[in-house]
Protein backbone atom coordinates (compact mmCIF):
# COMPACT_ATOMS: atom_id res chain seq x y z
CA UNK A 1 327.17 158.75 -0.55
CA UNK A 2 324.62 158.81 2.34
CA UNK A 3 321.04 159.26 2.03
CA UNK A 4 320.86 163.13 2.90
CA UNK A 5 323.92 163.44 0.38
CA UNK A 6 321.49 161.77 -2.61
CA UNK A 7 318.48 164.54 -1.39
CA UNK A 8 320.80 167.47 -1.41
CA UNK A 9 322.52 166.70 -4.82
CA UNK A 10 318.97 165.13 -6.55
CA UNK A 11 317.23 168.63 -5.14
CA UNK A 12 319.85 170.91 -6.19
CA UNK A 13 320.36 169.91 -9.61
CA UNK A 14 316.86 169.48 -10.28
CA UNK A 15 316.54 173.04 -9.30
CA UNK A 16 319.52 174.27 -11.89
CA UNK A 17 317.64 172.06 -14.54
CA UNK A 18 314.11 173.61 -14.21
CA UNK A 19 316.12 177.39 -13.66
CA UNK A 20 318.00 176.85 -16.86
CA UNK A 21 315.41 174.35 -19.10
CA UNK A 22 311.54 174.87 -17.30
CA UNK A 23 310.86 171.27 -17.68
CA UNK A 24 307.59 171.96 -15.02
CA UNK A 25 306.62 175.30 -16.61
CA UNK A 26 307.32 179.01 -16.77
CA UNK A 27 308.95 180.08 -13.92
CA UNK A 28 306.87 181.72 -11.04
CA UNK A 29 307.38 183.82 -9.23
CA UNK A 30 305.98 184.83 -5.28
CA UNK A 31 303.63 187.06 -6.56
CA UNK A 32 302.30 184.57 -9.04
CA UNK A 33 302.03 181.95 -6.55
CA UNK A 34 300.41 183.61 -3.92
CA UNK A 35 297.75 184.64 -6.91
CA UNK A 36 297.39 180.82 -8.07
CA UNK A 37 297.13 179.63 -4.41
CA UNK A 38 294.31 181.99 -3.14
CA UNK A 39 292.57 181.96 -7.46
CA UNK A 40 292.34 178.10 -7.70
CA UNK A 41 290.16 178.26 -10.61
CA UNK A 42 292.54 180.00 -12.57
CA UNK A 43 293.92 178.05 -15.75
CA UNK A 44 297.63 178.58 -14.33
CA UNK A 45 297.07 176.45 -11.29
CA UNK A 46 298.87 173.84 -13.48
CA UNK A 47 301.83 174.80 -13.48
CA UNK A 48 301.86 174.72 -9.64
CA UNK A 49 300.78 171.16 -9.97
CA UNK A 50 303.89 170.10 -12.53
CA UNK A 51 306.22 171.77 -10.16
CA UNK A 52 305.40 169.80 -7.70
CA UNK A 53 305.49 166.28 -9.86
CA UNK A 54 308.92 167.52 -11.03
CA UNK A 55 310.03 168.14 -7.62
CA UNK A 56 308.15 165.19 -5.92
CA UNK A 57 309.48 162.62 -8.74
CA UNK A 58 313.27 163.90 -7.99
CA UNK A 59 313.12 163.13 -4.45
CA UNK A 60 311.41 160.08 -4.51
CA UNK A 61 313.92 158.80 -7.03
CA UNK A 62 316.73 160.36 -4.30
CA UNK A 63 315.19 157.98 -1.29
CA UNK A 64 315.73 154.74 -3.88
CA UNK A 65 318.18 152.28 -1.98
CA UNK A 66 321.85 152.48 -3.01
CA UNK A 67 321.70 148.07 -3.24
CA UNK A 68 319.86 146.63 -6.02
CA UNK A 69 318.98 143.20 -5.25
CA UNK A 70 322.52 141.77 -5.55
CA UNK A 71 322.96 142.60 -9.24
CA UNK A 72 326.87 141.91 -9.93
CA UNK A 73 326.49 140.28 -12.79
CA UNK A 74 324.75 143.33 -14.72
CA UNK A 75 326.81 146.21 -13.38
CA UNK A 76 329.68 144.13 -11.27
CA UNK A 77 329.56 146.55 -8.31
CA UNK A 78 328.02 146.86 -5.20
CA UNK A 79 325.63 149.50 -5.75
CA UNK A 80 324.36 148.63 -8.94
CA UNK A 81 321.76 149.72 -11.56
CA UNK A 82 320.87 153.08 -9.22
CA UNK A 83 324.18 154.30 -9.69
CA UNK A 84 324.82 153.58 -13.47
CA UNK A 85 323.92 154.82 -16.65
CA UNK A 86 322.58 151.83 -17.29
CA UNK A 87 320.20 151.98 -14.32
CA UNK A 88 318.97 155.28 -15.68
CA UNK A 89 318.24 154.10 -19.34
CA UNK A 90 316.76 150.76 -18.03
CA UNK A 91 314.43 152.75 -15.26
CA UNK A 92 313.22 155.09 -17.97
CA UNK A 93 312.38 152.51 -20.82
CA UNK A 94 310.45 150.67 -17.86
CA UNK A 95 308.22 153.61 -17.23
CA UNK A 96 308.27 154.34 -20.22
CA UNK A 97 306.52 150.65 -21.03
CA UNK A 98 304.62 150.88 -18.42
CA UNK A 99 303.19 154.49 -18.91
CA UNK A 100 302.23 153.06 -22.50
CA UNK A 101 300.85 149.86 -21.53
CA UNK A 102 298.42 152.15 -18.79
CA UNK A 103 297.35 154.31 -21.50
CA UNK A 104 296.75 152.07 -24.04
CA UNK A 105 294.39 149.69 -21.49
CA UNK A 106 292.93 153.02 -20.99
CA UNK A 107 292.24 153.87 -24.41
CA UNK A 108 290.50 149.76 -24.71
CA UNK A 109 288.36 150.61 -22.17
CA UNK A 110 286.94 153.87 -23.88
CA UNK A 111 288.49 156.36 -21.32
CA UNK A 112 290.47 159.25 -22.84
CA UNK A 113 293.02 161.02 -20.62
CA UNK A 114 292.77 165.21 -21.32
CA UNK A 115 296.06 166.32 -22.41
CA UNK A 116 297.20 167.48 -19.40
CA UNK A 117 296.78 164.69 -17.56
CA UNK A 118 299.20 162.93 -20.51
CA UNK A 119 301.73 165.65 -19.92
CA UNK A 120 301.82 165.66 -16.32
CA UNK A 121 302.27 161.92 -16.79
CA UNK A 122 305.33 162.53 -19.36
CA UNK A 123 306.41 165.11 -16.82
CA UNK A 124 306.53 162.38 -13.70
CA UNK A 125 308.57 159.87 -16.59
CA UNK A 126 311.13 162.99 -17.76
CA UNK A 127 312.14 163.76 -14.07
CA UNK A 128 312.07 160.52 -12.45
CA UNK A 129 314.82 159.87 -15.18
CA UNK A 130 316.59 162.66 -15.32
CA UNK A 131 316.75 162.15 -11.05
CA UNK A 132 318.49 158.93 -11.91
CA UNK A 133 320.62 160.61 -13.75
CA UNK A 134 321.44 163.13 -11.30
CA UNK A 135 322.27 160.09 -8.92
CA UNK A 136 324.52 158.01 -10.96
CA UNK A 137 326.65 161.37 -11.83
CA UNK A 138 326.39 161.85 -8.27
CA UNK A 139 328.18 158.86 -7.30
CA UNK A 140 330.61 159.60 -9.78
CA UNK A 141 331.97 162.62 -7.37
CA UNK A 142 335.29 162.01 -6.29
CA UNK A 143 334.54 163.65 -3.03
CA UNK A 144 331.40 161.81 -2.55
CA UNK A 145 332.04 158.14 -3.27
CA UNK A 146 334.56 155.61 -1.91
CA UNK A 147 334.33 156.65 1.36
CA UNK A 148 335.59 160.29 1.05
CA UNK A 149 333.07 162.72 2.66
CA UNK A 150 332.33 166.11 1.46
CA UNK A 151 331.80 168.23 5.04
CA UNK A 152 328.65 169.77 3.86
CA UNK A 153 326.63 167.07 2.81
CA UNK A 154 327.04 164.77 5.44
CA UNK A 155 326.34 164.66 9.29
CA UNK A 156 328.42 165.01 11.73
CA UNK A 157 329.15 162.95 14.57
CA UNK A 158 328.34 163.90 18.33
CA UNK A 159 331.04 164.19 20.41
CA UNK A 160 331.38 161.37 23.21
């Protein structure tokens, strides 16, 4: 898979997900976005935010590299933990550990995070895993990987 192939899949089924779940919020709509954008003080400007951490997070996650540091022994193939299950699982626990460790240094220090700082937070951890999800079953296309390549998703060369 090439790079624009991992934004175009990452990006579509994170869009499907948040259609069919709302991991970032109720759905908006034009209307309502045009309201939040020009009312910034309204209490719905949140959901504009989480959208854009969902969204954000899943590309990121597309633009990892496809090598991992020569890990063969872990995975035994070239591409390694960003293309495997156990990539995904490993990834999330790490944020997860990490997003723990952060709050509870916070919490030592006497500073208390509002709630929706903790759930954009969650948020960023949910997609960023699901987006390695999206990648690994991504790689799993037959069209996709070893070297086959699905017209759509992938430039085209110039003509000499």
């Amino acid at each position: 898979m090439k790079g624009k192939s991992h934004l175009v899949i990452n990006a579509t089924l994170a869009m499907v997900a948040e259609n069919a779940f709302h991991l970032a919020g109720s759905p908006l709509h034009w209307a309502d976005l045009i309201h939040l954008l020009t009312h910034l003080e309204d209490d719905r400007t949140s959901i504009v935010i989480s959208k854009g951490i969902y969204y954000g997070c899943t590309l990121l996650v597309a633009r990892l590299p496809d090598r991992d540091l020569n890990l063969r022994i872990v995975v035994g193939r070239h591409r390694g933990l960003t293309h495997s299950l156990l990539g995904g699982l490993l990834f999330a626990l790490t944020l997860l550990v990490i997003g723990f460790l952060a709050l509870s240094a916070l919490q030592t220090q006497g500073i208390a995070l509002s709630p929706q700082v903790e759930a954009m937070g969650l948020l960023a951890i949910s997609a960023t895993t699901l987006s390695c999800f999206y990648r690994a079953g991504a790689g799993k296309l037959p069209c996709l990987s070893r070297g086959m390549r699905a017209p759509l998703l992938v430039r085209r060369q110039q003509p000499c």
